[in-house]
Every structure is written in structure tokens, then in C-alpha cells.
C-alpha atoms as a PDB file:
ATOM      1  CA  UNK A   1     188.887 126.823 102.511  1.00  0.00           C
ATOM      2  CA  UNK A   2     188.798 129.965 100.405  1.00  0.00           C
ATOM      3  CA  UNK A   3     187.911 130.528  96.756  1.00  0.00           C
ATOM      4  CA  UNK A   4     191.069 132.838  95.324  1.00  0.00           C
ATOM      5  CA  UNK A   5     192.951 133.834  92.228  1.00  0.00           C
ATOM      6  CA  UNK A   6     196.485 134.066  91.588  1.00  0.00           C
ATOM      7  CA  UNK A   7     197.956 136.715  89.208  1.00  0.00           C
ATOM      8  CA  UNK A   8     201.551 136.307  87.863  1.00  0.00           C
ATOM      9  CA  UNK A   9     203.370 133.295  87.828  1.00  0.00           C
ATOM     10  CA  UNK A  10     206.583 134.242  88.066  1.00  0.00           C
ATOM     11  CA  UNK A  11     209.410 132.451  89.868  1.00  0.00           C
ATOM     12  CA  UNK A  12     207.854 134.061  92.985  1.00  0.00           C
ATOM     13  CA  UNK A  13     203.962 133.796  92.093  1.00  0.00           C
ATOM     14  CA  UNK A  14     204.647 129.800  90.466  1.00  0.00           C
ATOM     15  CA  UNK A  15     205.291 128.139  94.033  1.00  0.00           C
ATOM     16  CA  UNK A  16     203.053 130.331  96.076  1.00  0.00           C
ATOM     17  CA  UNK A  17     199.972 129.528  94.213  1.00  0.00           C
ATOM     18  CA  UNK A  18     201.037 126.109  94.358  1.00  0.00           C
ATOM     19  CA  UNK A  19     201.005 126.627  98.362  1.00  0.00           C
ATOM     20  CA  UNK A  20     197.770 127.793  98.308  1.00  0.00           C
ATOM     21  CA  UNK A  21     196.374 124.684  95.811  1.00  0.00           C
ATOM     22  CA  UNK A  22     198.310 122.589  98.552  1.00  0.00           C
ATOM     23  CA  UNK A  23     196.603 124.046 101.319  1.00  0.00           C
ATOM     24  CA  UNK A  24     193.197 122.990  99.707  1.00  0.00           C
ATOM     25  CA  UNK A  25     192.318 126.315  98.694  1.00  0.00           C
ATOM     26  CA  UNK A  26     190.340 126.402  95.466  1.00  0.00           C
ATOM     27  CA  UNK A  27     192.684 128.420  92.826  1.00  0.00           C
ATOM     28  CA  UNK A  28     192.347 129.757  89.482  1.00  0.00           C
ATOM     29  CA  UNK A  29     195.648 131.504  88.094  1.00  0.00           C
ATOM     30  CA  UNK A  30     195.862 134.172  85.505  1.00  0.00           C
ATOM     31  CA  UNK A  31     199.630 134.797  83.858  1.00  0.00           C
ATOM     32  CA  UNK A  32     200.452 136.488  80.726  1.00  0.00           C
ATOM     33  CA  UNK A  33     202.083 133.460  79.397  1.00  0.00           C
ATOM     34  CA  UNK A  34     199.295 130.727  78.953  1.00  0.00           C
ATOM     35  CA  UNK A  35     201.165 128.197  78.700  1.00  0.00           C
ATOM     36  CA  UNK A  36     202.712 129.222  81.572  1.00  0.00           C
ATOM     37  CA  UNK A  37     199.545 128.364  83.398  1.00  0.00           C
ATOM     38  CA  UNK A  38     198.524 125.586  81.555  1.00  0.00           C
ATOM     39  CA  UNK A  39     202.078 123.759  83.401  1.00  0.00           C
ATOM     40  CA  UNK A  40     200.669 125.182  86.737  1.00  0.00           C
ATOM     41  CA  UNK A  41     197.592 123.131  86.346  1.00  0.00           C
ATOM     42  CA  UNK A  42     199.066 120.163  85.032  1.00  0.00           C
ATOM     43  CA  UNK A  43     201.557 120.657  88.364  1.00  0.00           C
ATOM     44  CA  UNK A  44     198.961 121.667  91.261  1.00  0.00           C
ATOM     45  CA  UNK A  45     195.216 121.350  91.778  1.00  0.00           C
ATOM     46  CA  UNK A  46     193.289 124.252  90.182  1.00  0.00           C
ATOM     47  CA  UNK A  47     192.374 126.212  86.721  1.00  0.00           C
ATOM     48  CA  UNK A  48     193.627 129.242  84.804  1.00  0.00           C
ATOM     49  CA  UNK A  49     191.576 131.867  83.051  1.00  0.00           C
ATOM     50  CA  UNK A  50     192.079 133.840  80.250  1.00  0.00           C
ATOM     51  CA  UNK A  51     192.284 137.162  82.072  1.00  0.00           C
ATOM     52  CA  UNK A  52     192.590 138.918  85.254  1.00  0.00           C
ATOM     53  CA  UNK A  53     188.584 139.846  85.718  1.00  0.00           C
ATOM     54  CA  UNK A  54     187.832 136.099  84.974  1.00  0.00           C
ATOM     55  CA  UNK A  55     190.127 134.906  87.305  1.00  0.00           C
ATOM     56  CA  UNK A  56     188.663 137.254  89.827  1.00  0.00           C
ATOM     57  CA  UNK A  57     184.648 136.814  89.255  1.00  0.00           C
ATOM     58  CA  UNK A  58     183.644 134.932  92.055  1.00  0.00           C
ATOM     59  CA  UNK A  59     186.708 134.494  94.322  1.00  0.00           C
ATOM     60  CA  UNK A  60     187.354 135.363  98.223  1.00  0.00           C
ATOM     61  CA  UNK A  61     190.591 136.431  97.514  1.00  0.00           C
ATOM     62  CA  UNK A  62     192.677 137.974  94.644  1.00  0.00           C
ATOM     63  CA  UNK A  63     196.602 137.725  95.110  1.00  0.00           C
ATOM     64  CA  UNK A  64     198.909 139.086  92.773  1.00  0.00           C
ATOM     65  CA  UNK A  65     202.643 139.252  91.881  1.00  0.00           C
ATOM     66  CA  UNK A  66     203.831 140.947  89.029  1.00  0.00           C
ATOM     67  CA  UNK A  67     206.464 142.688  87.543  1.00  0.00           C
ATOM     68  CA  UNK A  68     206.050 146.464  88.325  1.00  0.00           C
ATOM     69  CA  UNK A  69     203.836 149.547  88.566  1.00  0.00           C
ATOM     70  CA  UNK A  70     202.286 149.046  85.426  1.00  0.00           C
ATOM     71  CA  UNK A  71     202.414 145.622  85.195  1.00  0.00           C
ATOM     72  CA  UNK A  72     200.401 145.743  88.566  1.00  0.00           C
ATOM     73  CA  UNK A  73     197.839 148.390  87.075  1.00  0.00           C
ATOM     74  CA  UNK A  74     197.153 146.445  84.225  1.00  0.00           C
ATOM     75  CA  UNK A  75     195.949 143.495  85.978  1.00  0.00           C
ATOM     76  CA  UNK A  76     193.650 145.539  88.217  1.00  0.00           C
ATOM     77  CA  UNK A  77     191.768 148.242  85.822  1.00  0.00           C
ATOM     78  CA  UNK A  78     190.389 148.600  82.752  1.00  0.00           C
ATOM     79  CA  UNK A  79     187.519 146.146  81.529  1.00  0.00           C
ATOM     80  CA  UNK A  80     189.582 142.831  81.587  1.00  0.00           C
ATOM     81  CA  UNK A  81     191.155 143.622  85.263  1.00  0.00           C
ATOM     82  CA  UNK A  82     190.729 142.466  88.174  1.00  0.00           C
ATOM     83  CA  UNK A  83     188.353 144.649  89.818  1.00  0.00           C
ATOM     84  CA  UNK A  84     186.470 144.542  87.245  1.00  0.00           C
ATOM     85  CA  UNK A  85     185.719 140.639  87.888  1.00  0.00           C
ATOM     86  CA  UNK A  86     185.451 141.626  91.969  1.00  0.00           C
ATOM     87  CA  UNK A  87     182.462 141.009  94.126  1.00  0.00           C
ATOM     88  CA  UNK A  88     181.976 143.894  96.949  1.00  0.00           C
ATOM     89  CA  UNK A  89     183.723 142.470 100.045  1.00  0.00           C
ATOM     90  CA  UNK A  90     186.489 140.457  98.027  1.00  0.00           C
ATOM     91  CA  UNK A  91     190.225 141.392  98.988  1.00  0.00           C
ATOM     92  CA  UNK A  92     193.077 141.847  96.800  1.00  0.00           C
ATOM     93  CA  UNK A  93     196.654 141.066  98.130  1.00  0.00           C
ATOM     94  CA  UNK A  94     199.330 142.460  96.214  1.00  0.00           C
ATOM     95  CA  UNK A  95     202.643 140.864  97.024  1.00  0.00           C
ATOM     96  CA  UNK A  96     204.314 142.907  93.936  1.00  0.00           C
ATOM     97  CA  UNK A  97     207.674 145.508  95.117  1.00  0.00           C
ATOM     98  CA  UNK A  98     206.115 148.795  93.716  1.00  0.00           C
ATOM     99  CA  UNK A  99     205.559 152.542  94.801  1.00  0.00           C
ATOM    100  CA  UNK A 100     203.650 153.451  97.339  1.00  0.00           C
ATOM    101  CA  UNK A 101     201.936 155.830  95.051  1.00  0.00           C
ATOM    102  CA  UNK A 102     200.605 153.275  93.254  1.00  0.00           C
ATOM    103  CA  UNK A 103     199.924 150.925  96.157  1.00  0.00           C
ATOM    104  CA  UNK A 104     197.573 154.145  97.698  1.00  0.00           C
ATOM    105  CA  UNK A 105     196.041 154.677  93.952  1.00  0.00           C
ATOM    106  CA  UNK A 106     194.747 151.339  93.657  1.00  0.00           C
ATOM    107  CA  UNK A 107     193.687 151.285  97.275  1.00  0.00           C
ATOM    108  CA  UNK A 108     191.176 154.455  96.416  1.00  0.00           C
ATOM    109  CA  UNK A 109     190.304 152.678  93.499  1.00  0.00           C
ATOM    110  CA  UNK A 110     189.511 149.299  95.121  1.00  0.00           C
ATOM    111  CA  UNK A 111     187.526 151.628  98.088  1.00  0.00           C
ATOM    112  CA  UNK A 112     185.018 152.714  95.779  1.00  0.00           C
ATOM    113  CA  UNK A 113     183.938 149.370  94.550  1.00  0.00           C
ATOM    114  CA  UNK A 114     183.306 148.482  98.072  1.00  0.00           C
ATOM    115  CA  UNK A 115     186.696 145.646  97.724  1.00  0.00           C
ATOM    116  CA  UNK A 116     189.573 145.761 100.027  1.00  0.00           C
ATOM    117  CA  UNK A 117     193.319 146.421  98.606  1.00  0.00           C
ATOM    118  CA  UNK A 118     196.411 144.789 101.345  1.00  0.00           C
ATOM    119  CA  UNK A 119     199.906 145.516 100.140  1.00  0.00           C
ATOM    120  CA  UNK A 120     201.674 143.164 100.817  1.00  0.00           C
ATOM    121  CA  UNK A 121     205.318 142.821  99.462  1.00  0.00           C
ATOM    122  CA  UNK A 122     207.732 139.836 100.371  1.00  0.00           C
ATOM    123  CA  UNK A 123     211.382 138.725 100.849  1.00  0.00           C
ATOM    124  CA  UNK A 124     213.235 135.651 101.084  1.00  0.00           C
ATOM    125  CA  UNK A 125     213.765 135.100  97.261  1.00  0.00           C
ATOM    126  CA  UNK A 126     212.953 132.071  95.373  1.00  0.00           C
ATOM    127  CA  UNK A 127     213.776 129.941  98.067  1.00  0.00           C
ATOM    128  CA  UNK A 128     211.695 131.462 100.421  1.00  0.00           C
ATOM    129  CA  UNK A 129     208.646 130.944  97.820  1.00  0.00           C
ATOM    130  CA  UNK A 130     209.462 127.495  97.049  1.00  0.00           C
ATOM    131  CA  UNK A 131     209.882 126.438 100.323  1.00  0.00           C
ATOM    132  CA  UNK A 132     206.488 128.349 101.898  1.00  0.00           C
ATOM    133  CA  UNK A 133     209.147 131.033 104.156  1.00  0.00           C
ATOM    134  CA  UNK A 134     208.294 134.581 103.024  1.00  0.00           C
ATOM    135  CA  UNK A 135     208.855 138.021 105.376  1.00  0.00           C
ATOM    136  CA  UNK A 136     205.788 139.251 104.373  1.00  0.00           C
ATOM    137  CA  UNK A 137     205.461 143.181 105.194  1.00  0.00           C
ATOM    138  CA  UNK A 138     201.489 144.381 104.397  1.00  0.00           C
ATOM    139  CA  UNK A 139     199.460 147.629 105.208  1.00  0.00           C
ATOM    140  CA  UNK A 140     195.851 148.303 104.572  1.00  0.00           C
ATOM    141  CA  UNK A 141     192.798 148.152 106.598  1.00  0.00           C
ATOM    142  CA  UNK A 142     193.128 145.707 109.581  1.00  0.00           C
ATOM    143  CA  UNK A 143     189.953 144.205 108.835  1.00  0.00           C
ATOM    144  CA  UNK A 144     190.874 143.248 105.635  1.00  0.00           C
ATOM    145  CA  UNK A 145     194.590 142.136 107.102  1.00  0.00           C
ATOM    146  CA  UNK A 146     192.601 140.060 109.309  1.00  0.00           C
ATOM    147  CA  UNK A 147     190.633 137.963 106.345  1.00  0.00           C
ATOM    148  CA  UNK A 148     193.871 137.754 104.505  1.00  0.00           C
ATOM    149  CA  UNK A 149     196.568 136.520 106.708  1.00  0.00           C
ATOM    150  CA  UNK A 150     195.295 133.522 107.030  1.00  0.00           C
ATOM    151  CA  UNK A 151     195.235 132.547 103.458  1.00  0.00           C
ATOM    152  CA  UNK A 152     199.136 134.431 103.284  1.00  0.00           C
ATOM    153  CA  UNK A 153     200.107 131.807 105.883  1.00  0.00           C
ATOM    154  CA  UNK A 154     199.874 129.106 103.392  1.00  0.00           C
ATOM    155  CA  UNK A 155     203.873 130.482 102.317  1.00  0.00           C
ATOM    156  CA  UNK A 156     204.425 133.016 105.199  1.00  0.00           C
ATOM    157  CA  UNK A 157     207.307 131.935 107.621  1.00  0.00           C
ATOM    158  CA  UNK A 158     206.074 135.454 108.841  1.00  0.00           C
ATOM    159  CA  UNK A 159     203.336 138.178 108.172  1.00  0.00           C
ATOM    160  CA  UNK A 160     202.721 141.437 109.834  1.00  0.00           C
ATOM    161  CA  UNK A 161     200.950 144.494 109.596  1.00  0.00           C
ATOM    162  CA  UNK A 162     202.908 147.618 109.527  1.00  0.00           C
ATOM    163  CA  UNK A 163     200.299 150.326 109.340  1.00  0.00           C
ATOM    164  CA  UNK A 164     197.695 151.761 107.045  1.00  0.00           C
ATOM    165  CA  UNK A 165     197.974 151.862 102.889  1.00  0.00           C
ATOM    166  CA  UNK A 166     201.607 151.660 101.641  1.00  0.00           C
ATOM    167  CA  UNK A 167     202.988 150.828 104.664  1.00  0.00           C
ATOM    168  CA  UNK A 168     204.056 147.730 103.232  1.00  0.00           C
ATOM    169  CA  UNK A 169     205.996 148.794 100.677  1.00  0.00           C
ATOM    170  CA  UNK A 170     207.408 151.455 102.815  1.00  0.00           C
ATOM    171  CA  UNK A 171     208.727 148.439 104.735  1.00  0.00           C
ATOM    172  CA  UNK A 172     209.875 146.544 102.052  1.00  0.00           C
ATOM    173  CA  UNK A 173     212.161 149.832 100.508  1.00  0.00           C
ATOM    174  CA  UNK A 174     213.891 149.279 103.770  1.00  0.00           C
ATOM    175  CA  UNK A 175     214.278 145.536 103.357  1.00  0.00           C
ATOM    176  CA  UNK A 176     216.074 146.308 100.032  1.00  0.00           C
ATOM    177  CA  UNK A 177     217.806 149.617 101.528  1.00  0.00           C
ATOM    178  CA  UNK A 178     219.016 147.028 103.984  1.00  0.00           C
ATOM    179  CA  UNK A 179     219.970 144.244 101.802  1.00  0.00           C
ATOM    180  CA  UNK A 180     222.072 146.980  99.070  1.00  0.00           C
ATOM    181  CA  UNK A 181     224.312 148.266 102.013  1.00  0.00           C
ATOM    182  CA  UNK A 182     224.966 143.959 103.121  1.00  0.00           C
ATOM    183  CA  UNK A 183     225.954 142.438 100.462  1.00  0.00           C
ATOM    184  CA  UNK A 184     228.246 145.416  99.149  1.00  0.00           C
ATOM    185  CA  UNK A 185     230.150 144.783 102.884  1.00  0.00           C
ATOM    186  CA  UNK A 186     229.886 141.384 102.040  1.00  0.00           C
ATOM    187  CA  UNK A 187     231.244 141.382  98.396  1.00  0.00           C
ATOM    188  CA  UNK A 188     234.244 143.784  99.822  1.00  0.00           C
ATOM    189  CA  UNK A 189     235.229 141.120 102.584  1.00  0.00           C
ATOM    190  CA  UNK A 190     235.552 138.303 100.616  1.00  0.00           C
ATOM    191  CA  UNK A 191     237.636 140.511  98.136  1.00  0.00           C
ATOM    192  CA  UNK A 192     239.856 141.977 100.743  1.00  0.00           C
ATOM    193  CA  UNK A 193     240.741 138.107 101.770  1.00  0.00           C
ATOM    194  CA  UNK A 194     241.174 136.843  98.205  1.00  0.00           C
ATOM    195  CA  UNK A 195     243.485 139.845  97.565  1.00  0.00           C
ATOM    196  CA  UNK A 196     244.884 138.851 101.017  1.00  0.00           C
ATOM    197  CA  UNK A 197     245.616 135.178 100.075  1.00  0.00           C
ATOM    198  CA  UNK A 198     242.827 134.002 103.036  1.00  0.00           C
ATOM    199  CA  UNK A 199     240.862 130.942 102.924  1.00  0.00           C
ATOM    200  CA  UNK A 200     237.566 132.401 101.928  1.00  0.00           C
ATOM    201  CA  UNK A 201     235.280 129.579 103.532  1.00  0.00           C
ATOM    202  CA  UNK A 202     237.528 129.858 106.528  1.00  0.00           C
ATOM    203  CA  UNK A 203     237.185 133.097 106.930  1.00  0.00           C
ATOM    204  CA  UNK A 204     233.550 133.091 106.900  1.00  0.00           C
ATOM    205  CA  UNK A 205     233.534 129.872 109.224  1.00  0.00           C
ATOM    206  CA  UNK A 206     234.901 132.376 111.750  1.00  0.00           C
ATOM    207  CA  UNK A 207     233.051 135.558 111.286  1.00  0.00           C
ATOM    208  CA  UNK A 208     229.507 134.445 110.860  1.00  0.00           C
ATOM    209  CA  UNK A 209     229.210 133.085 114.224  1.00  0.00           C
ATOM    210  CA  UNK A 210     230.271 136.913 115.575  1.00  0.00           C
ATOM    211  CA  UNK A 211     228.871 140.210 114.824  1.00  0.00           C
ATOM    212  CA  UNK A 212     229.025 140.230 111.157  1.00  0.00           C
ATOM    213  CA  UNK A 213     226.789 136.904 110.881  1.00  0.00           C
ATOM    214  CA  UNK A 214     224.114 137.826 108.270  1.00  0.00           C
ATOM    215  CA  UNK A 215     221.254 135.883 106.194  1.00  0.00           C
ATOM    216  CA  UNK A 216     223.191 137.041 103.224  1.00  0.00           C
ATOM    217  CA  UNK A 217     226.513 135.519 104.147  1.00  0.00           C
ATOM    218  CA  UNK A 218     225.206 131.871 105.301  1.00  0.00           C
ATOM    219  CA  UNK A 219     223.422 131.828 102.349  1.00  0.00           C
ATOM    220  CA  UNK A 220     225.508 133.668  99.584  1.00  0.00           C
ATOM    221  CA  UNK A 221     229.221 133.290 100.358  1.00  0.00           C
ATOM    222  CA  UNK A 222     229.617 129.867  98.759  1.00  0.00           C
ATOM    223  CA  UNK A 223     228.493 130.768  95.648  1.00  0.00           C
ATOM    224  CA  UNK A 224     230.133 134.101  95.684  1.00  0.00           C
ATOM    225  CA  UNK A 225     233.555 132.612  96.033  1.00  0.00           C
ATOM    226  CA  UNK A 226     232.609 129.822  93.317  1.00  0.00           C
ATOM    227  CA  UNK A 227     231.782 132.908  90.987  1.00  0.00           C
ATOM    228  CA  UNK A 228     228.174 131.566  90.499  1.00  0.00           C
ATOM    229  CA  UNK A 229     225.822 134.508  90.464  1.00  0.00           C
ATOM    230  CA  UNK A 230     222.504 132.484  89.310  1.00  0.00           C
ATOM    231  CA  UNK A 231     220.858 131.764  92.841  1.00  0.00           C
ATOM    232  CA  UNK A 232     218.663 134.573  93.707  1.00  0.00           C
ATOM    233  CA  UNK A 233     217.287 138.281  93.258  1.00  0.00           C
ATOM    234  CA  UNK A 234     218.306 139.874  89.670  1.00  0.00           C
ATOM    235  CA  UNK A 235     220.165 143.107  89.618  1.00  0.00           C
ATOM    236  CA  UNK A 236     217.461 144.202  87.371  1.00  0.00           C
ATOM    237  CA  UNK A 237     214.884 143.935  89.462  1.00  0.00           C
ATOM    238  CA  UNK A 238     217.142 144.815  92.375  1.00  0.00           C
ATOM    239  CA  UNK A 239     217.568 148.016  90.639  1.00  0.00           C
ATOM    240  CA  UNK A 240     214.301 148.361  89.934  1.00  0.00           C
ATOM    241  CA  UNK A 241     213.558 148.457  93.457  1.00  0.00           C
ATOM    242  CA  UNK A 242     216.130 150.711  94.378  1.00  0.00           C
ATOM    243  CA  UNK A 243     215.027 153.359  92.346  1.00  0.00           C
ATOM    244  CA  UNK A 244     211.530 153.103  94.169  1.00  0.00           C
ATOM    245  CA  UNK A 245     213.676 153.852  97.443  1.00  0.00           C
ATOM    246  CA  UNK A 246     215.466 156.488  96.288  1.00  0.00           C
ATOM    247  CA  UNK A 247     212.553 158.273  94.342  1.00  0.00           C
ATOM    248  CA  UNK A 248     210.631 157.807  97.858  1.00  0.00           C
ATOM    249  CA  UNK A 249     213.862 158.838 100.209  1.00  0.00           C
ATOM    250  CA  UNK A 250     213.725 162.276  97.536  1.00  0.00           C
ATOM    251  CA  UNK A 251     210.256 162.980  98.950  1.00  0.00           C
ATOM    252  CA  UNK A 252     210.390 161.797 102.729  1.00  0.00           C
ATOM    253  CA  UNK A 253     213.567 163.666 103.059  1.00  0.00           C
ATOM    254  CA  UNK A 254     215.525 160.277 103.950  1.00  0.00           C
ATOM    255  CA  UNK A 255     219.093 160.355 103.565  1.00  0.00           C
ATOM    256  CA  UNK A 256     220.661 157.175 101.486  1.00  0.00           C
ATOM    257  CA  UNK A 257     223.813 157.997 100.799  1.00  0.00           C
ATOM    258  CA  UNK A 258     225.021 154.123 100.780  1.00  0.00           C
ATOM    259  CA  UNK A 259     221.915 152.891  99.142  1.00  0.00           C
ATOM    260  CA  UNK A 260     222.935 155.717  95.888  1.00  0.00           C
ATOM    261  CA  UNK A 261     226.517 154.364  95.919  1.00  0.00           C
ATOM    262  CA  UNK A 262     225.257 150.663  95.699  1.00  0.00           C
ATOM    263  CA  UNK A 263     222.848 151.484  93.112  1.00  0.00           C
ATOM    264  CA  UNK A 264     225.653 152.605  90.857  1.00  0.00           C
ATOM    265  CA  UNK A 265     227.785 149.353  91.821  1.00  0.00           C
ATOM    266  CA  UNK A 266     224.882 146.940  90.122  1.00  0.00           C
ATOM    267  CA  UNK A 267     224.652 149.822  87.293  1.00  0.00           C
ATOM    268  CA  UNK A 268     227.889 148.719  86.321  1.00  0.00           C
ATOM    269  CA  UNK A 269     226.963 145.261  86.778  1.00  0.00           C
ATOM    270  CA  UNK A 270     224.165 145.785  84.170  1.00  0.00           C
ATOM    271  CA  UNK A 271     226.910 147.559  82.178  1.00  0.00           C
ATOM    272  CA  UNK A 272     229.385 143.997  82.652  1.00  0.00           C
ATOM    273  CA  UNK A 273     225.996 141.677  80.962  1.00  0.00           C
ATOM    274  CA  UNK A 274     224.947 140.928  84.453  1.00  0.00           C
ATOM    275  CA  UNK A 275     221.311 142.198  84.383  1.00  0.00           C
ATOM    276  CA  UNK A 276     220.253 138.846  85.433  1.00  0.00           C
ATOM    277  CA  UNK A 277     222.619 137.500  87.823  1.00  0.00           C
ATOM    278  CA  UNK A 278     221.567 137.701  91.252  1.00  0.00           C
ATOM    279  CA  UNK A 279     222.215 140.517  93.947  1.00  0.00           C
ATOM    280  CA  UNK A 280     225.684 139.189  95.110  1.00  0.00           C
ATOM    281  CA  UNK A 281     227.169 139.432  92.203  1.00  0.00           C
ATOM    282  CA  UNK A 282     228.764 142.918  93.467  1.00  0.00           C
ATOM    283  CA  UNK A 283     231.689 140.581  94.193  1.00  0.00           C
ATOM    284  CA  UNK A 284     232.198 140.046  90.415  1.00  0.00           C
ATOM    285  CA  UNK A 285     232.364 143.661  89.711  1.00  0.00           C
ATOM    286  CA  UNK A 286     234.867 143.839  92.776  1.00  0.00           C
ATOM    287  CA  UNK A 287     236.525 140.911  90.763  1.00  0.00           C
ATOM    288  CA  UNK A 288     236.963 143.259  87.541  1.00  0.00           C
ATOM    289  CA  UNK A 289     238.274 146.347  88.962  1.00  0.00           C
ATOM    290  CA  UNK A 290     241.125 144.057  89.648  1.00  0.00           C
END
């Protein structure tokens, strides 16, 4: 079993340090919150520290998921970081959704102090923490995806690597680019058969078994037709992300048209008080239009 620290316990980073503590792994968590971590150690096996570099000094492994760029910067530099606390040879995982610039910045960084950086951003939502099934998309040196991936399985249902330094974020912008375009096709089918007097649950009885079957509608279209919107990804963060995509498509030369258009849909969400319901509610704003 593996020594490793866990930065950020978030409703991602809570459960999948608690995989790792279940797995027998020896864990110390850092989160900005302290009492935050003091529940995580009264829930699982293991001890928090008062900042990143002391959760780090001595460790195998350094995880982290945060909130954003410089959320994920802070907990690596400066004198109370991460890599400050890092032993040559240790690797840090970073399962945070940010740029790729930053992912490669940190990777330099990490290079010169002879420690490894993986990116390695997930998706399956709260659930998927909870329940140890993550899509778990990494790039970095192999050698240092080889040490890691083990300790990832503890809440992987899968983890690959994509390619060299970023290429894991790369992969999750099109997870999200993916998602956006879903559940705005989604959101406008179960509005087309309210509008058209249809059974909603009927409906979707039908067409998930064909060609528009999706992870989004088994596990969203209940709750979207019960106008609950508190069961998953936030449009804030959702947002967040999709701004990362589009900034990136802007560079690579990608073209996404549909992933723009959705981006203004949750703006308006945001605009309705919805910053914190979850993804689907594009059906809501469907809802409002009339």
C-alpha cells in the first residue's frame, strides 16, 4: 500500500479519498475548510494537515481536486504548496478540469524538482465518485502513468492514457463538448413531447433502447420531467469548463459552433438563479421561454 495525500475535498475529492483510505492506503488530506477534514477523519481511516506541503512531505503520491486554475496553483507553489513538501520521485495526480496551459506549467515546474505531474481529469459526477466509477482521462509521462494507475483504480471504473502533458484535459474538453451538445437534444425532446401532450417516461421507455439511448437520458430524464435540477454537475462549473473549451477551440482552430450556443443556454440559466442546479437543467430554461 502507498503513502499519499489528498487535496480538496470537495463533493468529488470527499469520496475518493475515502476510496483510497478504504483500499488501505495510508492518507493524509489537506482542504481549505478544516473542519471539512476534521469530518473526513472522523468518517475514513487517515489524518489531515494544515497545508498542502505538509500533506505532501513524505508521501508516494499527491492527488488533488480543486476548484480551478488558480485554485490548482495555489496548492502546488509557493512555500506552503505541494511541491514544496515533495520528495524527488513522488507523483502528483491532478484530477482538477483546468487548462492545458496550466496542466503543461505545472508539469515544467514539477520536472525540475525531479517529481512527476499526471493530469488526470474525471467524469461520472458525484455518483461516479461515491460509488468508485470515474472515466478517468490522464496524460503525462508513461512511467509515471504506470506508478499511478494503480492507486487511481481505487475509484476508476476506467483509466487511460491519452498522450503526453495535457492530453488529459484535452480529453476531458471533449467529454464536456460532448455532454453540452446531449443534454441540450435531450432538454428539447422532452419539451417537444410536453408541448405535444406525450407521456414523457413513455416516451423515453421507447427511445432509449434505439439510437438516441444516452448515459444522460437513463440517468437524467426522471428528474428532468419532475423539475428537480439538484442531482449532478453545476452550471457554474459546467460553464466554467466550457469556457476552457472554447478558449482552447480559439487556439487549435476547432470549430464549436453547438458547444457556443449551449454555453449561452446555461448563461441564461445563471441569469434564471440556477448557478447551482445541475447540467440538465437546460430543460427549465426550455420551460420559461414558454
Amino acid at each position: 500500500m502507498a503513502k499519499c495525500a489528498f487535496l480538496g475535498l470537495g463533493v468529488m475529492g470527499y469520496p475518493m479519498a475515502g476510496h483510497l483510505a478504504a483500499a488501505d492506503h495510508e492518507v493524509t488530506v489537506y482542504n481549505r475548510s478544516s473542519a471539512k477534514a476534521d469530518r473526513w477523519t472522523s468518517d475514513h481511516k487517515g489524518a489531515y494537515a494544515a497545508t498542502p506541503r505538509e500533506a505532501a512531505d513524505g508521501v508516494d503520491f499527491v492527488m488533488a481536486c480543486v476548484g480551478n486554475d488558480d485554485d490548482l496553483r495555489s496548492v502546488c507553489l509557493g512555500e506552503t504548496g505541494a511541491f514544496a513538501g515533495m520528495a524527488p520521485g513522488t507523483v502528483f495526480v491532478d484530477h482538477t478540469t483546468v487548462s492545458a496551459a496550466v496542466t503543461r506549467e505545472l508539469y515544467k515546474a514539477a520536472d525540475t524538482l525531479n517529481v512527476s505531474f499526471v493530469d488526470a481529469p474525471i467524469s461520472g459526477g458525484q455518483a461516479g465518485a461515491e460509488n468508485g466509477q470515474l472515466s478517468i482521462m490522464c496524460g503525462g509521462d508513461q512511467g509515471a502513468y504506470d506508478r499511478a494507475e494503480p492507486i487511481m483504480s481505487a475509484y476508476a471504473k476506467i483509466c487511460r492514457r491519452i498522450g503526453e502533458s495535457g492530453a488529459g484535459q484535452m480529453t476531458k474538453m471533449c467529454n464536456q463538448i460532448a455532454i453540452a451538445g446531449l443534454v441540450q437534444g435531450l432538454s428539447e425532446a422532452l419539451h417537444f413531447a410536453e408541448k405535444a401532450d406525450l407521456d414523457g417516461r413513455a416516451v423515453v421507455e421507447v427511445i432509449s433502447q434505439g439510437a438516441a439511448g444516452s448515459w444522460q437520458m437513463a440517468n437524467r430524464y426522471e428528474t428532468m420531467l419532475d423539475d428537480q435540477f439538484e442531482h449532478g454537475f453545476a452550471v457554474d462549473w459546467m460553464r466554467k469548463d466550457l469556457d476552457i473549451c472554447l478558449k482552447t477551440a480559439n487556439e487549435t482552430g476547432a470549430s464549436l459552433p453547438v458547444t457556443a450556443l449551449v454555453d449561452q443556454f446555461y448563461k441564461d440559466v445563471q441569469k434564471m438563479g440556477g448557478g447551482r442546479w445541475d447540467t440538465s437543467s437546460l430543460l427549465k430554461r426550455l420551460r420559461a421561454l414558454g
